[in-house]
C-alpha atoms as a PDB file:
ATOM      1  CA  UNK A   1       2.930  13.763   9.136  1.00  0.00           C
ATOM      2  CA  UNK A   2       2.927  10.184   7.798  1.00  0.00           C
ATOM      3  CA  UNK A   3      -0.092   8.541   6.703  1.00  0.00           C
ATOM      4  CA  UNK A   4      -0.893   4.604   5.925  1.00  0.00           C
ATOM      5  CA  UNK A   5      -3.101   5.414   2.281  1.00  0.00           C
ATOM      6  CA  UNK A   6      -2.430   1.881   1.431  1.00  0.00           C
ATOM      7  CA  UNK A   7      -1.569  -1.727   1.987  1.00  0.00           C
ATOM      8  CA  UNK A   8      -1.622  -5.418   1.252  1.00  0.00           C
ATOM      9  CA  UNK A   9      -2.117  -8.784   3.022  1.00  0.00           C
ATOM     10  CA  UNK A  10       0.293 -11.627   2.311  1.00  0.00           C
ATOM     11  CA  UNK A  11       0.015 -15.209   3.585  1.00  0.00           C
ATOM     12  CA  UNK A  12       3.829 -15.131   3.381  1.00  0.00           C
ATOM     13  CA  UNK A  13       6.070 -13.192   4.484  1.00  0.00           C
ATOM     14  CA  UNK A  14       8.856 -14.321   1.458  1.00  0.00           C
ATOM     15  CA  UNK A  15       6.135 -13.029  -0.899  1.00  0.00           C
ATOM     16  CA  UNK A  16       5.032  -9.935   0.870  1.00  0.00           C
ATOM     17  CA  UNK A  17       9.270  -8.958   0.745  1.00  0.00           C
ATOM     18  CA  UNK A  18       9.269 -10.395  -3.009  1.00  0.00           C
ATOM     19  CA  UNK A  19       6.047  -7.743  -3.394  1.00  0.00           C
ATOM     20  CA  UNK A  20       8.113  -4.645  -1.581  1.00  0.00           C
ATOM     21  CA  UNK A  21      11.371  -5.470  -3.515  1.00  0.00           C
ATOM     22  CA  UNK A  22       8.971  -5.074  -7.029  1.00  0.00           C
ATOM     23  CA  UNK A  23       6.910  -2.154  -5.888  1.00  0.00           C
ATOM     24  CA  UNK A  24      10.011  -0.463  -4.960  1.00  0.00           C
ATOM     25  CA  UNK A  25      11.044  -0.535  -8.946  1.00  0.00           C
ATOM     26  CA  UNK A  26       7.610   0.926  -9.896  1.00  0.00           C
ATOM     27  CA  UNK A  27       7.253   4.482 -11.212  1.00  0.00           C
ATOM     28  CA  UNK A  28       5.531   6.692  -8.847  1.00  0.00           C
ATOM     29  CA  UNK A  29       2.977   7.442 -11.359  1.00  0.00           C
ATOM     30  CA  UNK A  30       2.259   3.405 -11.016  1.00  0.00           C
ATOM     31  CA  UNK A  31       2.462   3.474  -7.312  1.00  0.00           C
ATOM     32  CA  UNK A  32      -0.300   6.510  -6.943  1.00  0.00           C
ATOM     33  CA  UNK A  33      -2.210   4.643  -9.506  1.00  0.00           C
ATOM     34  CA  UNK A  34      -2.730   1.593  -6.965  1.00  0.00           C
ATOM     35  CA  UNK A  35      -3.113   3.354  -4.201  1.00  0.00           C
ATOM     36  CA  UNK A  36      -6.158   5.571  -6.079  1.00  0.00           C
ATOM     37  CA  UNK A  37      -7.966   2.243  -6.598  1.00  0.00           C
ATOM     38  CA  UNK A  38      -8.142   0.908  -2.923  1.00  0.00           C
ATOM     39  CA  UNK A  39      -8.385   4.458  -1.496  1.00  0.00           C
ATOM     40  CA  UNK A  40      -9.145   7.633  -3.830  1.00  0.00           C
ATOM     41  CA  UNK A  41      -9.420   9.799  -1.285  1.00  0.00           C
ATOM     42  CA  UNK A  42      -6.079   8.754   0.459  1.00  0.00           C
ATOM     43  CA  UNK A  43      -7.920   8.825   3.895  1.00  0.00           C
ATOM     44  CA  UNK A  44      -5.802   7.352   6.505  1.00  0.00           C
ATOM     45  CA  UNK A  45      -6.165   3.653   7.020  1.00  0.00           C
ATOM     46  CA  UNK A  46      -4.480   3.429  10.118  1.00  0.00           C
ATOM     47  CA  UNK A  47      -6.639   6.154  11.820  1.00  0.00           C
ATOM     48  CA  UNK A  48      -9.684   4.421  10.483  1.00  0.00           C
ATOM     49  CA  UNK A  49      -8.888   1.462  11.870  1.00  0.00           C
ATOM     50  CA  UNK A  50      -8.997  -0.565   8.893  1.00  0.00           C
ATOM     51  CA  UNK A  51      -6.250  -2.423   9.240  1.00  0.00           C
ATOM     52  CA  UNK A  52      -4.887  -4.768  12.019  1.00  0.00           C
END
């Protein structure tokens, strides 16, 4: 099962790719780290309707 733990809101879409493409060279270790600061609990955003 999938879950959305995390996100963020661009005004652009050429900076939201530019965003992807340098997230994409993070460490893992990085990546869990950001998503532990918007949702420590990785609850599903999605499902809580928090995004949309």
């Amino acid at each position: 099962m999938e879950k959305l733990v995390w996100y963020e809101a661009h005004q652009r879409i050429t900076a939201a790719i530019v965003r992807e493409k340098q997230l994409k060279e993070w460490k893992r270790a990085w990546k869990e780290r950001l998503i532990r600061e918007m949702n420590p609990e990785w609850k599903d955003l999605a499902a809580e309707g928090r995004i949309g």
